[in-house]
C-alpha atoms as a PDB file:
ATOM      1  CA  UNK A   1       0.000   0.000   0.000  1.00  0.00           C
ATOM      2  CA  UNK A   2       0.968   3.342  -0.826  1.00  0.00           C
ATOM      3  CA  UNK A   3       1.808   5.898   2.455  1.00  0.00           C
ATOM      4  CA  UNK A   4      -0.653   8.249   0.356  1.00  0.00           C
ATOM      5  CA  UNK A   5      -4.270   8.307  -1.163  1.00  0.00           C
ATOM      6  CA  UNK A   6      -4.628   7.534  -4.753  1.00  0.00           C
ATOM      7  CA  UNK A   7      -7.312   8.386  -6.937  1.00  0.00           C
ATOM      8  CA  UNK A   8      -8.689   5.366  -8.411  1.00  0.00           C
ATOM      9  CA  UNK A   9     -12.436   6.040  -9.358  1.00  0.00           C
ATOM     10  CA  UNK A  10     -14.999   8.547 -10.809  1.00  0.00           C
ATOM     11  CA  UNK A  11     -17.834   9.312  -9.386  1.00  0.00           C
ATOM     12  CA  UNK A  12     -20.823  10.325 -11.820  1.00  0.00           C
ATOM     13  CA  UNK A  13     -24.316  11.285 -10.945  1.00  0.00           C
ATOM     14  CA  UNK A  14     -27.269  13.804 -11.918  1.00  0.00           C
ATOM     15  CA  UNK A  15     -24.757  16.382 -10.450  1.00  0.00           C
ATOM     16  CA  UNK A  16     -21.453  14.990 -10.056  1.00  0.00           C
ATOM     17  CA  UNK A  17     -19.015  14.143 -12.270  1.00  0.00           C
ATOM     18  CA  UNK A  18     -15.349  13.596 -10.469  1.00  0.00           C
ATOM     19  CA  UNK A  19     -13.175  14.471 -13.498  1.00  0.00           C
ATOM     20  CA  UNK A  20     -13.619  17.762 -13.524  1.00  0.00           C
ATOM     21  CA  UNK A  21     -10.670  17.301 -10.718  1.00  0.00           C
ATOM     22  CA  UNK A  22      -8.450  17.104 -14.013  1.00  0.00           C
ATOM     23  CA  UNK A  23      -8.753  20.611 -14.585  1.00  0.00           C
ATOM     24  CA  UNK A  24      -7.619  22.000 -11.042  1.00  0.00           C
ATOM     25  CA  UNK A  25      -3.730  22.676 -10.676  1.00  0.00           C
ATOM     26  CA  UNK A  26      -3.847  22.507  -6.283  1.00  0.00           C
ATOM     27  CA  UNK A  27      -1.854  25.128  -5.250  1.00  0.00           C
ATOM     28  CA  UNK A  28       0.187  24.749  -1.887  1.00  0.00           C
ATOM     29  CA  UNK A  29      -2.166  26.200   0.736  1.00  0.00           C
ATOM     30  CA  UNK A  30      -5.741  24.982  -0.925  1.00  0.00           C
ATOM     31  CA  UNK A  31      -8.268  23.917   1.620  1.00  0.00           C
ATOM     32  CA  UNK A  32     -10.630  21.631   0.365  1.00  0.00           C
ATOM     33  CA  UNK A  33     -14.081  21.055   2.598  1.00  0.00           C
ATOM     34  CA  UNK A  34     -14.642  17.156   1.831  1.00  0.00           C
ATOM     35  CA  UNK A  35     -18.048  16.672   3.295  1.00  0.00           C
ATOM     36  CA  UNK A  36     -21.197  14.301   2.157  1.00  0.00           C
ATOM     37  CA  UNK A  37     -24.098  16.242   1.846  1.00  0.00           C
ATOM     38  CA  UNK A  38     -26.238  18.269   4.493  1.00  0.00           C
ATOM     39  CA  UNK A  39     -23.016  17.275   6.908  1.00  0.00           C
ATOM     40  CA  UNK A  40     -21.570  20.826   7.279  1.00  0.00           C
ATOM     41  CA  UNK A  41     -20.519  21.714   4.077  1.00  0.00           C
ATOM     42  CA  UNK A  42     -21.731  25.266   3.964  1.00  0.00           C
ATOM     43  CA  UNK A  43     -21.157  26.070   7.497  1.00  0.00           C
ATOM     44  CA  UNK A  44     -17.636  24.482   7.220  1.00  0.00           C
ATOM     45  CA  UNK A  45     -16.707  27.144   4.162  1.00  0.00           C
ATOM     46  CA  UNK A  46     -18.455  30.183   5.792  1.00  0.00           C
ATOM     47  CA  UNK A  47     -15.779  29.490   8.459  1.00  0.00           C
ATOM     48  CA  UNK A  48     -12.749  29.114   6.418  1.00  0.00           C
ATOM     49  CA  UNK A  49     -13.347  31.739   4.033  1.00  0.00           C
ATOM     50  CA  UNK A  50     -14.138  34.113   6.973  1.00  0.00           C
ATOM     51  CA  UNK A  51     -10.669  32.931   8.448  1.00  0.00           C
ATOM     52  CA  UNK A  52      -8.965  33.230   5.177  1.00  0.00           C
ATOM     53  CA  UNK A  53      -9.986  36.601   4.867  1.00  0.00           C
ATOM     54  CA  UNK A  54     -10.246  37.684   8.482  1.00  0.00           C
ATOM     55  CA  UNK A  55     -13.230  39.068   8.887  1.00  0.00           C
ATOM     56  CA  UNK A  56     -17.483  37.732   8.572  1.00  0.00           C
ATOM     57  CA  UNK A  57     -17.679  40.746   5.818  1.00  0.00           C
ATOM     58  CA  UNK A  58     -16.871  38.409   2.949  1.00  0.00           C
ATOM     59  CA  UNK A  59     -15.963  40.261  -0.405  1.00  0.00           C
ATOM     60  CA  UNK A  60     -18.558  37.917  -2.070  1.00  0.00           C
ATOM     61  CA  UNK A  61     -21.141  35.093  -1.320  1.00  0.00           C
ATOM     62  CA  UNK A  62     -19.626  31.981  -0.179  1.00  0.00           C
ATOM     63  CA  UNK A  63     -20.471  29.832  -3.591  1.00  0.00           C
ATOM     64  CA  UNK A  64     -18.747  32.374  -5.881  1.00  0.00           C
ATOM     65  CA  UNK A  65     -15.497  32.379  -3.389  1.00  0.00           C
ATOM     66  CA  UNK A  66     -15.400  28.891  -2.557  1.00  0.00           C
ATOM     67  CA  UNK A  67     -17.100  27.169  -5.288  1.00  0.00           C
ATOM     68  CA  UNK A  68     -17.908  23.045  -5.701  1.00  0.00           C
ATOM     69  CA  UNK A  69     -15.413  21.907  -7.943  1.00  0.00           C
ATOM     70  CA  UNK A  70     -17.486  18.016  -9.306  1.00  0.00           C
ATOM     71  CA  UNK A  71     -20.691  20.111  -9.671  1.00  0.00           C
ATOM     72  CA  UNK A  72     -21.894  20.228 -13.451  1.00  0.00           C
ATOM     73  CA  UNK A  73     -24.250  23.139 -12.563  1.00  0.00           C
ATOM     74  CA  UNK A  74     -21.387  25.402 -13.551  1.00  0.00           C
ATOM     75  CA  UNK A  75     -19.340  25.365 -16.543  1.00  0.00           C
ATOM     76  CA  UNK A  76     -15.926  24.061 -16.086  1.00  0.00           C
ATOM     77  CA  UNK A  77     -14.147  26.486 -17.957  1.00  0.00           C
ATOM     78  CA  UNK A  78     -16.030  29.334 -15.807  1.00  0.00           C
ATOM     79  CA  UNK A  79     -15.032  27.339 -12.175  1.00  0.00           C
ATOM     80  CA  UNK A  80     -11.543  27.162 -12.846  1.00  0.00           C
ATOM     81  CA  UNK A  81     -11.445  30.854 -14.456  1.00  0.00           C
ATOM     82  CA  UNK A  82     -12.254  31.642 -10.615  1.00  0.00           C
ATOM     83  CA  UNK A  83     -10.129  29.682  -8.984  1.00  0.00           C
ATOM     84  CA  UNK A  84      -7.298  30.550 -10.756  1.00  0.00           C
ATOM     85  CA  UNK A  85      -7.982  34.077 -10.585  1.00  0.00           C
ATOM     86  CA  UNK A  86      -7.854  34.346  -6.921  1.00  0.00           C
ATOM     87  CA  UNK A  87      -4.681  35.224  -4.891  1.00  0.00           C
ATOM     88  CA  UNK A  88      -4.875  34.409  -1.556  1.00  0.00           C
ATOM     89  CA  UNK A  89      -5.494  31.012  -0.480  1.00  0.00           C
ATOM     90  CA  UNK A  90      -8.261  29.116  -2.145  1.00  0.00           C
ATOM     91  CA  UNK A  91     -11.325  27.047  -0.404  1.00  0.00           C
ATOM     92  CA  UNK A  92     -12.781  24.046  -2.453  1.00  0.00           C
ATOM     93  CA  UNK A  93     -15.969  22.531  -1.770  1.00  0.00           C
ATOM     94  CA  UNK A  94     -16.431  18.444  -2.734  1.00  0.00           C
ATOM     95  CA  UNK A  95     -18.928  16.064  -1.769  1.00  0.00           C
ATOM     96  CA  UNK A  96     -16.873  13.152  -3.373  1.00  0.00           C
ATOM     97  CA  UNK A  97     -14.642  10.477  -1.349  1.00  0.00           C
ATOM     98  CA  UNK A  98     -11.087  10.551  -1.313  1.00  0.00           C
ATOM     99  CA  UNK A  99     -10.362   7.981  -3.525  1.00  0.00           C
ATOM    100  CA  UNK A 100     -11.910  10.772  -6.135  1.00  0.00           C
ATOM    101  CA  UNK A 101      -9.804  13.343  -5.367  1.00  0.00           C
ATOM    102  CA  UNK A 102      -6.455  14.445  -6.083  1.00  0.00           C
ATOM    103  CA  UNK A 103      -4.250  14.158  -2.771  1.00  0.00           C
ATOM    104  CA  UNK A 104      -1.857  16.341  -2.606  1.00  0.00           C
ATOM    105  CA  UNK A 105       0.290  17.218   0.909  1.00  0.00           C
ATOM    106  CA  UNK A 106       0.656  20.557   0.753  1.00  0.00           C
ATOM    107  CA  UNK A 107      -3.560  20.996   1.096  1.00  0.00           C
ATOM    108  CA  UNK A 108      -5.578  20.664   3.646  1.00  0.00           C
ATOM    109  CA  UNK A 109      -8.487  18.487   3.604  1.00  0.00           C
ATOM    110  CA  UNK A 110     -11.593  18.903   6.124  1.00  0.00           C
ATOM    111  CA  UNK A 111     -13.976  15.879   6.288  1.00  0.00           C
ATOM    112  CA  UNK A 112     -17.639  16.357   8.619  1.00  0.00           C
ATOM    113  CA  UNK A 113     -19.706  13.948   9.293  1.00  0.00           C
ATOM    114  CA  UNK A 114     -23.034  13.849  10.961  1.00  0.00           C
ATOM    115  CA  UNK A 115     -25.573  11.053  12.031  1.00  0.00           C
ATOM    116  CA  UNK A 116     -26.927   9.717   9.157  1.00  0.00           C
ATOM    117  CA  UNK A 117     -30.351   9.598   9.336  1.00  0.00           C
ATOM    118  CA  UNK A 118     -29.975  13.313   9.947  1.00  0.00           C
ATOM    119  CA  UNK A 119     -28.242  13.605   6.963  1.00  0.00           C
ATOM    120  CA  UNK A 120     -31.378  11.798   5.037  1.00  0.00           C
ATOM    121  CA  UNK A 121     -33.833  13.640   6.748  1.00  0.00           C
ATOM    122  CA  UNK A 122     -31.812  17.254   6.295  1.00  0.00           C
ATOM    123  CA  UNK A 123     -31.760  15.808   2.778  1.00  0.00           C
ATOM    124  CA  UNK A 124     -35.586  15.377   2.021  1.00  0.00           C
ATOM    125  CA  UNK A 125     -35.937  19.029   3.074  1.00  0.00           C
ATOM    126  CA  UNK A 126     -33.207  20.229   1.073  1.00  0.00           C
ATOM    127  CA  UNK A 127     -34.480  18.783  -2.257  1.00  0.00           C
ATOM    128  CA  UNK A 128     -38.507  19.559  -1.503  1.00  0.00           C
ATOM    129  CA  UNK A 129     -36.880  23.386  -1.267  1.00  0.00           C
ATOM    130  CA  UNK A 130     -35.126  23.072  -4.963  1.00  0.00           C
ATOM    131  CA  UNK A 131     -36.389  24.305  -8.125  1.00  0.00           C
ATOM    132  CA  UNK A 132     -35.758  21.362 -10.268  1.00  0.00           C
ATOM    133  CA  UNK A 133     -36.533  17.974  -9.724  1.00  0.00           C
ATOM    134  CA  UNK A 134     -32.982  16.392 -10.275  1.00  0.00           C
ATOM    135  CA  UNK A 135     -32.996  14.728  -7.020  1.00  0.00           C
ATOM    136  CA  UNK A 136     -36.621  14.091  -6.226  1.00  0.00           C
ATOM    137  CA  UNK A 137     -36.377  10.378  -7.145  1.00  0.00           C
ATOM    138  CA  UNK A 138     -34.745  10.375  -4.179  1.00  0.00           C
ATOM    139  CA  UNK A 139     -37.690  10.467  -1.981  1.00  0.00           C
ATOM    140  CA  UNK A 140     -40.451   8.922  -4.112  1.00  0.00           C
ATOM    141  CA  UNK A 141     -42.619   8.014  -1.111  1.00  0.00           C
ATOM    142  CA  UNK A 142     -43.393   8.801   2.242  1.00  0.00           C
ATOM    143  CA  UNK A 143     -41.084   9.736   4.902  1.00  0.00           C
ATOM    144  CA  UNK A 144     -41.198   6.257   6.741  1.00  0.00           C
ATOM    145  CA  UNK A 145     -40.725   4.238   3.040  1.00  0.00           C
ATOM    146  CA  UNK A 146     -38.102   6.549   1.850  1.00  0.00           C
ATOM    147  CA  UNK A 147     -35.812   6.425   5.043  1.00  0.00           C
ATOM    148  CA  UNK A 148     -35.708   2.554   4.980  1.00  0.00           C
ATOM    149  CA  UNK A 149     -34.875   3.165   1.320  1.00  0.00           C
ATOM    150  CA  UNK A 150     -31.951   5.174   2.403  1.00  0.00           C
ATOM    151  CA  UNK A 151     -30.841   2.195   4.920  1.00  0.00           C
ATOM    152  CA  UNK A 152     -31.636  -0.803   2.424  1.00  0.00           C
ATOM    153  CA  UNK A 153     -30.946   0.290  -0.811  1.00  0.00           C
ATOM    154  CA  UNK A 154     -27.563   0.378  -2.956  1.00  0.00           C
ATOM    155  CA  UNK A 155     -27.151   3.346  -5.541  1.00  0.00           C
ATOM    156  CA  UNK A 156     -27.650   2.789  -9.136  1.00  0.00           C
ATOM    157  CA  UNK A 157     -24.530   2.097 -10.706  1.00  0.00           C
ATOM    158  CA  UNK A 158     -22.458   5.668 -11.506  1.00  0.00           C
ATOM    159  CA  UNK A 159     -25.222   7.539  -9.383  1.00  0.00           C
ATOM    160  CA  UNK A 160     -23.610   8.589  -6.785  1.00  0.00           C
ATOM    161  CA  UNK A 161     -25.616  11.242  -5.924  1.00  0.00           C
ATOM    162  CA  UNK A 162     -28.306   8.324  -5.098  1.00  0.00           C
ATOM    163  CA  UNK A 163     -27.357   9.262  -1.293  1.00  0.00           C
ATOM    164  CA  UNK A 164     -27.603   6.202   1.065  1.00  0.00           C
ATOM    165  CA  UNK A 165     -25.997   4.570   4.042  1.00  0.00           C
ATOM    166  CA  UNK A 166     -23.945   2.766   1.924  1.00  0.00           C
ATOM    167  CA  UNK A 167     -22.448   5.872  -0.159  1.00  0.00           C
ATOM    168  CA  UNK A 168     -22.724   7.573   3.367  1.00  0.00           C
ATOM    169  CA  UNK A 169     -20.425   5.229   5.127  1.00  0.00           C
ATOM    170  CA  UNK A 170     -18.103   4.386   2.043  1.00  0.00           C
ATOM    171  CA  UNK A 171     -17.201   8.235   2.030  1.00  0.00           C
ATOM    172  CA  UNK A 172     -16.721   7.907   5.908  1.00  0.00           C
ATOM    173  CA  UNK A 173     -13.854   5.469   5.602  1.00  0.00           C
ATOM    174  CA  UNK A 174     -12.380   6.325   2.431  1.00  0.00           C
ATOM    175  CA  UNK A 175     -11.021   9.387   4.651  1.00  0.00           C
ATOM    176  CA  UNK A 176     -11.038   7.701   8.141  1.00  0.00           C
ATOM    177  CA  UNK A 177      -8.916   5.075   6.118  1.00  0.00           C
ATOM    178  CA  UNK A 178      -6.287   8.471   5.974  1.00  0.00           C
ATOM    179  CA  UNK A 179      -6.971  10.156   9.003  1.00  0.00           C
ATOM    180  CA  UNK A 180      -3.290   9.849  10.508  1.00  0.00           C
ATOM    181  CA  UNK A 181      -2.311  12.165   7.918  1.00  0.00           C
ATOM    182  CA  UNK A 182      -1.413  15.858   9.193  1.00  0.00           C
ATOM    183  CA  UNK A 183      -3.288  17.391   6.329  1.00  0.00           C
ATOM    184  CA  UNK A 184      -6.513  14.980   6.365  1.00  0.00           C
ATOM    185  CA  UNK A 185      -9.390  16.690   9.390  1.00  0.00           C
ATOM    186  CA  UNK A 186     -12.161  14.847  10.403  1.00  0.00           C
ATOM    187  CA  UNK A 187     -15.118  16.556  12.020  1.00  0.00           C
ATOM    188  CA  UNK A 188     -18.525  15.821  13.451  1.00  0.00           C
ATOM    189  CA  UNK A 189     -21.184  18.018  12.705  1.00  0.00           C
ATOM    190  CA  UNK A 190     -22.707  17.296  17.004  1.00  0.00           C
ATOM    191  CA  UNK A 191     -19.305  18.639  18.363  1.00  0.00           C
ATOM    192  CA  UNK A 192     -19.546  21.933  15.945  1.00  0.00           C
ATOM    193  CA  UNK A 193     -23.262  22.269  17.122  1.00  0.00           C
ATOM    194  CA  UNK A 194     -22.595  22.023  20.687  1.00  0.00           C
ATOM    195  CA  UNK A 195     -19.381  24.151  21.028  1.00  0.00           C
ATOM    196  CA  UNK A 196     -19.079  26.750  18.589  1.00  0.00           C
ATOM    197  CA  UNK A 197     -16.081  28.256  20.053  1.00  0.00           C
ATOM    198  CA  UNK A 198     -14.257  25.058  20.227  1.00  0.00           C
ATOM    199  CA  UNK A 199     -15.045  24.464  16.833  1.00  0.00           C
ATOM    200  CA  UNK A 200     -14.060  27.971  15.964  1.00  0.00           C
ATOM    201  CA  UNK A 201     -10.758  27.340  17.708  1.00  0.00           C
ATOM    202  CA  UNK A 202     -10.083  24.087  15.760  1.00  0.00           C
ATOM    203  CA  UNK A 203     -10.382  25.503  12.058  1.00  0.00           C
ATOM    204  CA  UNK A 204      -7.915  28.320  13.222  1.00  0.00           C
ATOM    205  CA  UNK A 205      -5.314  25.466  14.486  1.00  0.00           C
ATOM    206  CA  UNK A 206      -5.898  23.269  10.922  1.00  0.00           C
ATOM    207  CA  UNK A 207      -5.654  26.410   8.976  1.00  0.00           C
ATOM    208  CA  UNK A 208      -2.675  27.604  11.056  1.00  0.00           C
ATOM    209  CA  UNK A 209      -4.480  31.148  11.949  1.00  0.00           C
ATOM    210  CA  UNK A 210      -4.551  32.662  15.248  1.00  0.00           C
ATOM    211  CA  UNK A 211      -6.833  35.863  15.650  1.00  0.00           C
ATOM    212  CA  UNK A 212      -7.121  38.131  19.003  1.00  0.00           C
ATOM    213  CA  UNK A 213     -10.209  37.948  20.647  1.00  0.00           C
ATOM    214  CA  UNK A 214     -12.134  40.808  18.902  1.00  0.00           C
ATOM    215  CA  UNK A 215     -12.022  39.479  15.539  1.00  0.00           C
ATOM    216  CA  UNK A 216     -12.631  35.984  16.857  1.00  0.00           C
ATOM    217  CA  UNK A 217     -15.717  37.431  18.234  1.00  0.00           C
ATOM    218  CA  UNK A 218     -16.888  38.864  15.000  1.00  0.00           C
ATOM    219  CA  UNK A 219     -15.726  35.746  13.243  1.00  0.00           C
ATOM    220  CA  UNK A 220     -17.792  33.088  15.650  1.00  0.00           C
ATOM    221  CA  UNK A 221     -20.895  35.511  15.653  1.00  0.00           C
ATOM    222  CA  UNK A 222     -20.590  35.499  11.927  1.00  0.00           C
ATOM    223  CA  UNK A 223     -21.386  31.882  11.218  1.00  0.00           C
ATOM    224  CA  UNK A 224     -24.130  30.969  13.407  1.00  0.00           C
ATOM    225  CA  UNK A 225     -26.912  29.846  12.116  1.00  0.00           C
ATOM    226  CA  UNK A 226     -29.135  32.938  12.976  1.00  0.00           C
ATOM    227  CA  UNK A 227     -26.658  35.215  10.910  1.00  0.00           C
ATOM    228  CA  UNK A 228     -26.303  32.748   8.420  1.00  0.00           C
ATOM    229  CA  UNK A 229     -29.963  32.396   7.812  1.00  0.00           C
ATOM    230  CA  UNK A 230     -30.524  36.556   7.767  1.00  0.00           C
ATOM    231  CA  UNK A 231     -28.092  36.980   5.232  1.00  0.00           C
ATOM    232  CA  UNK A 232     -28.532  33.749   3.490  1.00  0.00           C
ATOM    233  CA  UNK A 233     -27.920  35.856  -0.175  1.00  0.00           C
ATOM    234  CA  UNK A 234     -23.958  35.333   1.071  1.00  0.00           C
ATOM    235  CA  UNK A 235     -24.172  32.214   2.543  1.00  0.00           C
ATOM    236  CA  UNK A 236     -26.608  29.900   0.611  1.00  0.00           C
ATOM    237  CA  UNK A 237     -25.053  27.131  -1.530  1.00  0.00           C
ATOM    238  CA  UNK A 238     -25.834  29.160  -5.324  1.00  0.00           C
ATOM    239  CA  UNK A 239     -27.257  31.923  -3.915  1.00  0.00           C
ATOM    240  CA  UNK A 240     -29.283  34.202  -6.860  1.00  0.00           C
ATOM    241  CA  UNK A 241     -28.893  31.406  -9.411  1.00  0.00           C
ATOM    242  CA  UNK A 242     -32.496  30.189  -8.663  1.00  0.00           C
ATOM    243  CA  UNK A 243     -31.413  26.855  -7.656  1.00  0.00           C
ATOM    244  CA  UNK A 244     -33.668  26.757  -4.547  1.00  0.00           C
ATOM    245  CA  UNK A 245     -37.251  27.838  -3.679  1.00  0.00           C
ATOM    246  CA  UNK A 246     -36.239  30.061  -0.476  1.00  0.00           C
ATOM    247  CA  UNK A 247     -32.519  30.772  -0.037  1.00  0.00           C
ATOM    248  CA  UNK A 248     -32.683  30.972   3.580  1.00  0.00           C
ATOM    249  CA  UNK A 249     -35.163  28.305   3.581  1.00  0.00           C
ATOM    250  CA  UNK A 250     -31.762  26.333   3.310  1.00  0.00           C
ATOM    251  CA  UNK A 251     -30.941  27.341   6.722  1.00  0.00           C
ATOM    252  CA  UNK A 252     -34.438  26.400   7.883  1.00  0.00           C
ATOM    253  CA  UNK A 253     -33.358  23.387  10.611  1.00  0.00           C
ATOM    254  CA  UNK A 254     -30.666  22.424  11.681  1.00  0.00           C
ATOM    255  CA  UNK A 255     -31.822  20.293  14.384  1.00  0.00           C
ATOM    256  CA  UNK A 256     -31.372  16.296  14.687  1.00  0.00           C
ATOM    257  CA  UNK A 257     -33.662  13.264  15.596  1.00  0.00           C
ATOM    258  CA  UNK A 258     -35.867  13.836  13.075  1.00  0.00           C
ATOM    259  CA  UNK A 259     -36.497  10.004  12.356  1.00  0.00           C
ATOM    260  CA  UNK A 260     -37.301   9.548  15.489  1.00  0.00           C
ATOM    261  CA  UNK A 261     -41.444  10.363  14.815  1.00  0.00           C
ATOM    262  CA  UNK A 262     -41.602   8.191  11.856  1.00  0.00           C
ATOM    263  CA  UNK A 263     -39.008   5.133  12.092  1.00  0.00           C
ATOM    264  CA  UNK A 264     -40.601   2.238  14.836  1.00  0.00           C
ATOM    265  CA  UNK A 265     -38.284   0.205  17.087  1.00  0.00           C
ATOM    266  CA  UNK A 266     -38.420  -2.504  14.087  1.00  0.00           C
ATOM    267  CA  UNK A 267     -37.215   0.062  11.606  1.00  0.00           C
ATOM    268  CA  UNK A 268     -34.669   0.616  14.327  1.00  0.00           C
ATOM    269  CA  UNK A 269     -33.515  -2.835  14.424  1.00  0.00           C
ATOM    270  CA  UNK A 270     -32.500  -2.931  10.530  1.00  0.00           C
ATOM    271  CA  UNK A 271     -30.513   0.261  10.658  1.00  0.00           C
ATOM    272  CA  UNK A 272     -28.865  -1.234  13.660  1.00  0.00           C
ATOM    273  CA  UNK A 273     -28.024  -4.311  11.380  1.00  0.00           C
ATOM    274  CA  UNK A 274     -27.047  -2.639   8.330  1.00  0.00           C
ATOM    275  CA  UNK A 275     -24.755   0.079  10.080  1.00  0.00           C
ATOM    276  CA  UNK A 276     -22.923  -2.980  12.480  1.00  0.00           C
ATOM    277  CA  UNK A 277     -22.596  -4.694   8.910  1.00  0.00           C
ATOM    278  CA  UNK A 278     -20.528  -1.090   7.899  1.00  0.00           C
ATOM    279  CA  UNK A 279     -18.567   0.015  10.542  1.00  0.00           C
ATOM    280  CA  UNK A 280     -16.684  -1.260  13.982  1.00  0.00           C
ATOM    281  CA  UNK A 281     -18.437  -0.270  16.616  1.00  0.00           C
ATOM    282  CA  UNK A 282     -16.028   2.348  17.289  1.00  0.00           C
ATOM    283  CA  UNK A 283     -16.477   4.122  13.737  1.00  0.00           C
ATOM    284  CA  UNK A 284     -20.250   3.469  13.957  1.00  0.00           C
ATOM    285  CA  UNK A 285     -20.592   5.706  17.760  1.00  0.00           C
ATOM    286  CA  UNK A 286     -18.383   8.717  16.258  1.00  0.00           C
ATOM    287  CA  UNK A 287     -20.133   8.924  12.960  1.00  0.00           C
ATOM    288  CA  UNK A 288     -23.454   9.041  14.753  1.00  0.00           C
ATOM    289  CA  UNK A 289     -22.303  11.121  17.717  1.00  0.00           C
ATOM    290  CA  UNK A 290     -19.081  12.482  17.061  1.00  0.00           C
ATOM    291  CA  UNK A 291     -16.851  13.066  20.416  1.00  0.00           C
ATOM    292  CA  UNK A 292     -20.744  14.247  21.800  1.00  0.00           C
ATOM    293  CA  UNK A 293     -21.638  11.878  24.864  1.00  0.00           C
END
């Protein structure tokens, strides 16, 4: 085995299409936020842009600054005219596991996780609030039906935007897998939710920043979810490109448990199977929990 990742697959969906990483030239310094969906992935950029530039008064919204590289919504050509016109160090956003992605040591790589029938459930919302209906066959049913879809099923072959525990866990390990490595951060999105500051205090150590107290301040009061949600024009994933139904509507919940009024103790029982089939018990607790008790 290699002491590094490789990239040894392509990931294609409705949205995704992992060789647009052929077109990026990483630059030493690049900090790419390497999260499955609905984990953190906004939240985590608002924070490292902010730190990047040093302040919560970002010179533009968050998707035109740090913009999703294996998205097809934008033209290539157009995403990498960006990136390579910026100057200062450069945030990346990716939803696609690590054997996708180009590894390079000089980067940074931050991977958040959250418990994943939060994600599904944080997922239903998120697609009933977009325009198109890309992702709807997602959630074909009710809420029950759908969520033991999400536990049961397997993705369509090169779907993976066909989000279920399966492509859920097999993103968790492919960086878990890597985790010893300085540059590769693993996060859970409990532990950013119950101590802001703490969390705040983390992305300065990965990113190497340290701020005084004032401007830390500023910068934690910038990115919670109340500020987020007001001025969800700078924040929202494609903010003004009509992607969504109500931009802050994005921001609308970011609470967990949500399964927990339509899965019974039987439904229960299977996820308990499948994820004990997934992980070690060890992986299973943290990707549900994080360091949370």
């Amino acid at each position: 085995m290699t002491n590094h990742p490789q990239r040894t697959a392509t990931y294609l969906g409705p949205i995704t299409d992992s060789s647009r990483w052929d077109a990026l030239e990483i630059r030493a310094g690049d900090v790419f936020i390497c999260t499955p969906p609905k984990c953190g992935t906004t939240w985590s950029q608002s924070i490292t842009c902010m730190m990047i530039q040093g302040t919560p008064d970002l010179e533009t919204s968050v998707h035109k600054t740090s913009p999703w590289l294996d998205s097809k919504s934008r033209p290539l050509e157009d995403l990498t005219a960006i990136l390579d016109a910026q100057t200062r160090r450069r945030c990346i956003k990716t939803h696609t596991p690590l054997d996708g992605i180009v590894y390079d040591p000089r980067a940074t790589y931050i991977a958040v996780y959250r418990h994943p029938l939060d994600v599904h459930f944080s997922m239903r919302d998120h697609v009933a609030n977009m325009v198109n209906d890309e992702l709807d066959h997602l959630f074909p049913s009710d809420p029950r039906n759908d969520a033991m879809s999400f536990i049961n099923n397997h993705p369509p072959k090169e779907d993976c935007d066909y989000l279920t525990l399966d492509t859920l866990t097999s993103h968790f390990k492919s960086y878990r897998k890597w985790g010893d490595k300085p540059n590769i951060h693993l996060l859970h999105y409990a532990d950013m939710r119950a101590d802001l500051h703490g969390t705040m205090a983390r992305f300065a150590d990965i990113l190497g920043y340290e701020f005084d107290a004032e401007t830390m301040a500023a910068l934690t009061k910038g990115v919670g979810f109340d500020a987020m949600r007001t001025n969800a024009a700078q924040f929202a994933p494609a903010a003004g490109m009509d992607i969504f139904k109500d931009e802050a509507g994005f921001f609308k919940s970011a609470s967990s448990g949500k399964w927990l009024k339509h899965l019974t103790d039987a439904d229960m029982a299977q996820y308990d199977a499948r994820m004990d089939q997934l992980l070690s018990s060890g992986d299973r607790h943290w990707l549900e929990y994080g360091s949370c008790p």
